[in-house]
Protein backbone atom coordinates (compact mmCIF):
# COMPACT_ATOMS: atom_id res chain seq x y z
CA UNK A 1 106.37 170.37 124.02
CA UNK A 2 108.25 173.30 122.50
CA UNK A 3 106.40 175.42 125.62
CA UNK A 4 107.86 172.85 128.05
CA UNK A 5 111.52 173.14 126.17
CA UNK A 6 111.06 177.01 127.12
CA UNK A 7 110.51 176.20 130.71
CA UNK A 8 113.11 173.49 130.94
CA UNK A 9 115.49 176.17 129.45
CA UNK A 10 115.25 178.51 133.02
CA UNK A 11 117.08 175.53 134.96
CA UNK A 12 120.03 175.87 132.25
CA UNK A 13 123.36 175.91 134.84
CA UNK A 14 121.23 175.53 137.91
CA UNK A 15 119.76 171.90 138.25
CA UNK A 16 123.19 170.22 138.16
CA UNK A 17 124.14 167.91 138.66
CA UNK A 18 120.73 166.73 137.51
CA UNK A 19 119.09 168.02 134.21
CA UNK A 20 117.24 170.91 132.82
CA UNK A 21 113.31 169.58 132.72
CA UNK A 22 109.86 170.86 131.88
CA UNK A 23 106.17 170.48 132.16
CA UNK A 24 103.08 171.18 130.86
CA UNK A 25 99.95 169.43 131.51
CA UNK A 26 96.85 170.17 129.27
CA UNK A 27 93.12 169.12 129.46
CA UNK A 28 90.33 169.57 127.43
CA UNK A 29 92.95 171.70 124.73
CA UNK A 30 93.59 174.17 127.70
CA UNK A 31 97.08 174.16 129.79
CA UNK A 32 96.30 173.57 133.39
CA UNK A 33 99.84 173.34 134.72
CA UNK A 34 103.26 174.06 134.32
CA UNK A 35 106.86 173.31 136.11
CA UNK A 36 110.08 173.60 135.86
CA UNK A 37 113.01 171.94 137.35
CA UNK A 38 114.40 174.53 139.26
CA UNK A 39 117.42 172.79 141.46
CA UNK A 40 119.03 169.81 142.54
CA UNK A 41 117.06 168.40 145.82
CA UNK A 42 114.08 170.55 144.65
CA UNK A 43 110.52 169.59 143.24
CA UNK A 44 110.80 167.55 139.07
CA UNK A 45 108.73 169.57 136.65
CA UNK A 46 106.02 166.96 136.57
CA UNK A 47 105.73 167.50 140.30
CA UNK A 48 105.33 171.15 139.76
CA UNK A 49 103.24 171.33 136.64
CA UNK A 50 100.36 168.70 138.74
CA UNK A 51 100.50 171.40 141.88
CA UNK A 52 100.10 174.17 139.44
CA UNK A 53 97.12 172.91 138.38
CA UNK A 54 95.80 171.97 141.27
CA UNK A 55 96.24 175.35 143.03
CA UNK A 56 94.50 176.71 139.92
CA UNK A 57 91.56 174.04 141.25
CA UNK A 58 92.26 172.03 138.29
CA UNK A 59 92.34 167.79 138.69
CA UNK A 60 94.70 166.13 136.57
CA UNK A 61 93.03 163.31 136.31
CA UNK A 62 92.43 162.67 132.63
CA UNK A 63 94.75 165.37 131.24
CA UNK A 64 97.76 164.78 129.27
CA UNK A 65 101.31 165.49 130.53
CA UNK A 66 103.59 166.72 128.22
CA UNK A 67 107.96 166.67 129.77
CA UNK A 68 110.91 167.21 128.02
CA UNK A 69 112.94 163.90 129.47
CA UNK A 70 111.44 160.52 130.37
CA UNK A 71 109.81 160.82 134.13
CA UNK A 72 112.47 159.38 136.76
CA UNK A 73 110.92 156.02 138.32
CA UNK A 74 113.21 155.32 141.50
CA UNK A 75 113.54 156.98 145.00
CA UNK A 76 116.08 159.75 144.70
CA UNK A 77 116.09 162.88 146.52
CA UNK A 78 112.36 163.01 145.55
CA UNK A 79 110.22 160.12 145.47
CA UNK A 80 109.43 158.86 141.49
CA UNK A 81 107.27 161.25 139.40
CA UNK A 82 105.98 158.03 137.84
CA UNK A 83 104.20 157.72 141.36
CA UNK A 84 103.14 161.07 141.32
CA UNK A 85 101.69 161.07 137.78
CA UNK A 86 99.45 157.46 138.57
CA UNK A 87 98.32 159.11 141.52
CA UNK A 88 97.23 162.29 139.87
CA UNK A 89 95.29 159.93 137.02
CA UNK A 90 96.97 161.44 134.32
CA UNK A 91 96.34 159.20 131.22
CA UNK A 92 98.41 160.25 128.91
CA UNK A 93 102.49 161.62 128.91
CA UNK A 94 104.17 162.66 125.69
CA UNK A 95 107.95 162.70 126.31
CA UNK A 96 111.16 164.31 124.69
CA UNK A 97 113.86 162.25 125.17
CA UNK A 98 114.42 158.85 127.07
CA UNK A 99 116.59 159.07 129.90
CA UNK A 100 120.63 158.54 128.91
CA UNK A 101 121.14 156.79 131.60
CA UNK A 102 120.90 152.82 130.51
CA UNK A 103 120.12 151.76 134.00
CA UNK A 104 116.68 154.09 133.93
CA UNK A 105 116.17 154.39 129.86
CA UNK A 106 112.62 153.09 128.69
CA UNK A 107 111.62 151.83 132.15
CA UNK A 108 108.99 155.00 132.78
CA UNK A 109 107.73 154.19 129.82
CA UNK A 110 107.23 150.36 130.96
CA UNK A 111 105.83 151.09 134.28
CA UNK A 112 103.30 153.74 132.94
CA UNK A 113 102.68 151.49 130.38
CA UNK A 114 101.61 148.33 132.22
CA UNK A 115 99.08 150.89 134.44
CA UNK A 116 97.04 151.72 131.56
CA UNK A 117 98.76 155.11 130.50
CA UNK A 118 99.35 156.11 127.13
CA UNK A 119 102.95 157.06 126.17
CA UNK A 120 104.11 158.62 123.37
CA UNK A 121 107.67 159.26 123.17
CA UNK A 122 110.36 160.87 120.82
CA UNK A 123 109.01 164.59 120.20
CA UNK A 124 111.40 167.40 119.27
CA UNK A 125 113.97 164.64 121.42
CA UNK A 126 116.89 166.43 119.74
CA UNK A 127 115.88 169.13 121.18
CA UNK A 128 115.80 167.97 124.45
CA UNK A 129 119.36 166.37 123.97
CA UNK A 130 120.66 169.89 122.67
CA UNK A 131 119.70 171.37 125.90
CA UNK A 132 121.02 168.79 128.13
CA UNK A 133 124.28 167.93 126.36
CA UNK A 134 126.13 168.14 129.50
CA UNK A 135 124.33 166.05 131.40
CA UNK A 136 124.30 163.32 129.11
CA UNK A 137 127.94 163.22 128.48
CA UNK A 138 128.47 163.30 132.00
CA UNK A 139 125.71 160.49 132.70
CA UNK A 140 127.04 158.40 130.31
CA UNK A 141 130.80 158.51 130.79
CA UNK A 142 131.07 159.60 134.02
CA UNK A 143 132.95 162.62 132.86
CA UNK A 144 132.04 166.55 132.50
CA UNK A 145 131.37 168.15 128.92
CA UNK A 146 134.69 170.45 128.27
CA UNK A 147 134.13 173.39 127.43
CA UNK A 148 137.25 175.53 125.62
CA UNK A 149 136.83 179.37 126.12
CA UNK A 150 139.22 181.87 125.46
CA UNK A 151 139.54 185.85 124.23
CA UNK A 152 141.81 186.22 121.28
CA UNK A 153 142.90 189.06 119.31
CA UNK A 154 142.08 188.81 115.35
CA UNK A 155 145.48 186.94 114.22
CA UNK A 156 145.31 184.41 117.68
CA UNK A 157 147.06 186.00 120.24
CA UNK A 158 145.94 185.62 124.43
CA UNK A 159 147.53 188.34 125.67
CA UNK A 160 148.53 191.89 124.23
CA UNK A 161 151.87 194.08 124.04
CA UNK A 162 150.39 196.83 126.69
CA UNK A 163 150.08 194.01 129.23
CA UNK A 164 146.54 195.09 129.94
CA UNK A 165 144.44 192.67 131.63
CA UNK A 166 141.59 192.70 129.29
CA UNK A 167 141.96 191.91 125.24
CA UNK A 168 137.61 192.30 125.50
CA UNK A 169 135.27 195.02 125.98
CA UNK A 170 132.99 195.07 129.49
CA UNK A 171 130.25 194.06 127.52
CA UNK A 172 131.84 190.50 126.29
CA UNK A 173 133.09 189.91 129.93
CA UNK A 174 129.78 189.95 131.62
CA UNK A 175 129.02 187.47 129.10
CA UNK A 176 131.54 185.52 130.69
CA UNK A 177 130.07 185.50 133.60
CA UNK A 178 126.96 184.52 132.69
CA UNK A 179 129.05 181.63 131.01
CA UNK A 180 131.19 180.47 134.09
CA UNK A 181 127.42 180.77 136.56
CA UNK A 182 126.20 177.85 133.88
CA UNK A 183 129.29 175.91 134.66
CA UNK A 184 130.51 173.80 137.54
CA UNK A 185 134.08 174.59 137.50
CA UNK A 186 136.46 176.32 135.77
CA UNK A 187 139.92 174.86 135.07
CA UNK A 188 143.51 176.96 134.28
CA UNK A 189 147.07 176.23 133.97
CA UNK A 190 149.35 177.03 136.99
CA UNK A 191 151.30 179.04 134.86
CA UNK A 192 148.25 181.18 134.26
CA UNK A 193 146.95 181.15 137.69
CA UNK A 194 150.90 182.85 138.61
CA UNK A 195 150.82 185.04 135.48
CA UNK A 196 147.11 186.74 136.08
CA UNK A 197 146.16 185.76 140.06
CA UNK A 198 142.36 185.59 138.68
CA UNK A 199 139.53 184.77 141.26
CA UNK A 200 137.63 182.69 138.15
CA UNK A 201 134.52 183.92 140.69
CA UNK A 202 131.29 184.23 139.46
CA UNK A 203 130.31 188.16 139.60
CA UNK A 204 126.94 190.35 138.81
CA UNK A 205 123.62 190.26 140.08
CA UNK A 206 121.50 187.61 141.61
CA UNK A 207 124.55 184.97 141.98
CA UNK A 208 123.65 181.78 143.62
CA UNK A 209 126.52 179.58 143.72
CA UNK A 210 130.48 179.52 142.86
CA UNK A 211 132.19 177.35 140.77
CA UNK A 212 134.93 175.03 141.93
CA UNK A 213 138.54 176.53 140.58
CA UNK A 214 140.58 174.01 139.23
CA UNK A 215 144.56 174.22 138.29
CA UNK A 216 146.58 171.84 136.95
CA UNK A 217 150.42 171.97 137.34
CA UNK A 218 153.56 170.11 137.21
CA UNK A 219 155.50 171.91 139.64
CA UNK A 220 153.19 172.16 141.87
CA UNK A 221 154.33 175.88 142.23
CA UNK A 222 150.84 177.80 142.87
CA UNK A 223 151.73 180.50 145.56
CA UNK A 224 149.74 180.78 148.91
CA UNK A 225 149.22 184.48 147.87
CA UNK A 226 146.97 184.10 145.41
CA UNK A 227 143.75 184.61 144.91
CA UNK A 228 142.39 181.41 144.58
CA UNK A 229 144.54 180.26 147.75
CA UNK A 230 143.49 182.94 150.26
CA UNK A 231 140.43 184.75 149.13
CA UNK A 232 137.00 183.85 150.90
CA UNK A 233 136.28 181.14 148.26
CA UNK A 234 139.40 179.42 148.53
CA UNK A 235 137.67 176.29 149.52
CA UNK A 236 136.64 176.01 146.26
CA UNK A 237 139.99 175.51 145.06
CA UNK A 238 141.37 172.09 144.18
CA UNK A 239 144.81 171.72 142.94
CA UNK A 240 146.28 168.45 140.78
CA UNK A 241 149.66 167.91 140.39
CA UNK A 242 151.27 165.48 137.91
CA UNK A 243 147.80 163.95 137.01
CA UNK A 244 146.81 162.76 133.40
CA UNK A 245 143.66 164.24 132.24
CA UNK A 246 141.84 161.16 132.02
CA UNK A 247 142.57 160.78 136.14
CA UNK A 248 141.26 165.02 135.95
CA UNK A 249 138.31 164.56 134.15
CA UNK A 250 137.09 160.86 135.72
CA UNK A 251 138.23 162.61 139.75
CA UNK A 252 135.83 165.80 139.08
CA UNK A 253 133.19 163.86 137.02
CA UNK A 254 132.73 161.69 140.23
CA UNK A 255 132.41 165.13 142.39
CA UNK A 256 129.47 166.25 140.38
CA UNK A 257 130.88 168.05 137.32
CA UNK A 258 129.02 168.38 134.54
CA UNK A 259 130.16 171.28 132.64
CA UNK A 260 134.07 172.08 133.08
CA UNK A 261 135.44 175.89 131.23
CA UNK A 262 139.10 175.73 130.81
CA UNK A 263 140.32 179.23 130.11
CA UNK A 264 143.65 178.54 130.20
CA UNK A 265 146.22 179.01 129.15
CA UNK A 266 147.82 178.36 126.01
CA UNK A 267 149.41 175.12 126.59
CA UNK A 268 146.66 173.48 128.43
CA UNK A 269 144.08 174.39 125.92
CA UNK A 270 146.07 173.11 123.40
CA UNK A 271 146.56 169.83 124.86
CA UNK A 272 143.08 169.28 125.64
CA UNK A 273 142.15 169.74 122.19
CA UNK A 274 145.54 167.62 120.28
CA UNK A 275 143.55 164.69 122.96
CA UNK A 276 139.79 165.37 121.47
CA UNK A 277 138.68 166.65 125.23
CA UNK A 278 137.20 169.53 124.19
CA UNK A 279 133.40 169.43 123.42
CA UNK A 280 133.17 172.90 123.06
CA UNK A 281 134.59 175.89 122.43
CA UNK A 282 133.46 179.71 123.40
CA UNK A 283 135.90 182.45 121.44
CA UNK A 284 135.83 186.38 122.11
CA UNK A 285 137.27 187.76 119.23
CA UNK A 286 138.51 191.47 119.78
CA UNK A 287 139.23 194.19 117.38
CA UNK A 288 143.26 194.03 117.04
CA UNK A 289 145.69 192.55 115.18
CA UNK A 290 148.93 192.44 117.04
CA UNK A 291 151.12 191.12 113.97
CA UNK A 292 153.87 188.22 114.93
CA UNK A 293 155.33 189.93 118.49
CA UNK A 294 156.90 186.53 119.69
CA UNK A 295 156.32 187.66 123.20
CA UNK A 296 152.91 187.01 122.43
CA UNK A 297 151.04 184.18 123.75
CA UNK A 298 149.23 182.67 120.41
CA UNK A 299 146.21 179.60 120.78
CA UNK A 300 147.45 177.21 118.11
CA UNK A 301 144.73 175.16 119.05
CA UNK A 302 141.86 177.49 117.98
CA UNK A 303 143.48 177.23 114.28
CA UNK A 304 143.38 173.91 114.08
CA UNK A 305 139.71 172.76 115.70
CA UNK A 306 136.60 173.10 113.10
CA UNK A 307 133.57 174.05 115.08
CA UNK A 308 130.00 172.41 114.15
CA UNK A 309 126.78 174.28 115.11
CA UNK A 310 128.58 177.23 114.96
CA UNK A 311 126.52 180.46 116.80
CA UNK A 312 127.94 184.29 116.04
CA UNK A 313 127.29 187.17 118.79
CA UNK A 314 128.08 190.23 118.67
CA UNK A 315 129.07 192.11 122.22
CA UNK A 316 129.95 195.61 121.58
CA UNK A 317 133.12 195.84 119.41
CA UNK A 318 133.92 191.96 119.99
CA UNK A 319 132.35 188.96 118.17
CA UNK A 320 131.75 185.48 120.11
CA UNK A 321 131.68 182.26 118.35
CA UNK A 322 130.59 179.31 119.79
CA UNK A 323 130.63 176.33 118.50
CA UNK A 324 130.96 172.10 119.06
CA UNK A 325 134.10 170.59 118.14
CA UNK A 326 133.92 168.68 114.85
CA UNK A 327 135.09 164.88 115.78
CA UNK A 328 136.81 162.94 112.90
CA UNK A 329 137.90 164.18 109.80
């Protein structure tokens, strides 16, 4: 299972809006097969693990099938790996988690069941939950997983006295990238989106998709000029004006958002998180300490949010620290 974990982890930011998955399938003590969920539309793991093994001139028949999330059991996009798994005469699947969604959960297991196939489920599940968190907020509620990301300076502040673009080295902002490809949209502030004209584009090798670009204002003031108006992924682009964030999060979640970044700024960050919207947060800490310049642009929010399952990285001179947001006291 822990092998299978590994695989599912290479679909992390790519299957959405379905989850990460993996395979293994194992006979006699041996692995046969393998698969991974690789995108949305595309072959499940089981799928792939049973035509690994076959093209290896392995049968299934008789092995066991070990898959990090319950096997799906309706018509989708791809017909039911259930199907595929009876057909293949697989007696025996060991499972991860149960599927989140209460319409599907436990009826694999059922099915599979009923036909004579032993099912064991439940192993190293919270580690199958870790690795889909996204998914099965979204599943569940209908509404992405927020995640909070921002580069600060030592004592809290956004932006710095020079007015340089950058508070982080090029070492932590490739990290960002790799951050916003996992992501299905990012989300700013207009006042941010005047203030900085980003692209909030995904950029480095071997990118496969963009992320919608979301901004949220009350003036509706976000000039044609701008990059994320007139550049060639302007598309992308969706604008909300005087909307709550409940309207927001429930509008996107319903467009296939599972895992939203909001970068910014300030204000909206610190909204998010006085609500409890934030899930988790992502920090770049850089090396300065700009003292109390009240020009400065501070994250109050940061101060006040205690992170759980907190992870430290270094990147070059700057430190990231990601974490989830505590809930309760």
């Amino acid at each position: 299972m822990q092998r299978a974990l590994t695989l599912a982890a290479r679909g992390f930011g790519r299957t959405n809006p379905n989850p990460c998955v993996g395979a293994v399938l194992v006979k006699a003590g041996k692995v046969i097969g393998e698969g991974w969920h690789h995108k949305a539309g595309g072959p499940h793991a089981e799928i792939l693990a049973i035509r690994h093994a076959i093209r290896q001139g392995h049968s299934p028949h008789g092995s066991t099938l070990y898959v990090t999330l319950e096997p799906c059991c309706t018509h989708g996009r791809t017909p039911p790996c259930t199907q595929a798994i009876l057909a293949g005469g697989i007696s025996r699947v060991v499972v991860a988690a149960t599927d989140p969604n209460p319409a599907h959960a436990g009826r694999a297991y059922r099915m599979l069941r009923a036909k004579g196939v032993k099912v064991t489920p439940g192993v190293l599940a919270e580690e199958s939950a870790r690795l889909n968190r996204s998914f099965n907020h979204w599943i569940t509620t209908g509404c992405p997983w927020v995640i909070g990301k921002a580069a600060l300076s030592l004592d809290g502040k956004l932006t710095r006295p020079d007015r340089k673009k950058w508070l982080t080295s090029a070492t932590a902002l490739r990290d960002v990238h790799r951050l916003r490809a996992s992501c299905d949209a990012i989300l700013i502030g207009a006042g941010t989106a005047r203030l900085d004209n980003p692209r909030l584009t995904v950029r480095g090798p071997a990118v496969t998709r963009q992320p919608l670009r979301i901004v949220v204002t009350r003036s509706g003031k976000v000039p044609p000029h701008l990059h994320l108006r007139s550049d060639a992924h302007r598309d992308h682009t969706i604008i909300y004006r005087k909307k709550s964030w409940n309207h927001i999060l429930a509008e996107l979640g319903k467009r296939g958002v599972m895992r939203l970044m909001v970068e910014g700024g300030g204000r909206v960050l610190d909204d998010l998180a006085r609500k409890g919207l934030i899930h988790e947060n992502v920090i770049y800490y850089a090396p300065f300490h700009f003292g109390n310049d009240p020009k400065l642009v501070s994250a109050d929010c940061f101060r006040t949010l205690r992170l759980t399952e907190t992870c430290f990285t270094e990147l070059g001179p700057d430190l990231k620290i990601e974490g989830l947001v505590a809930r309760g006291k």
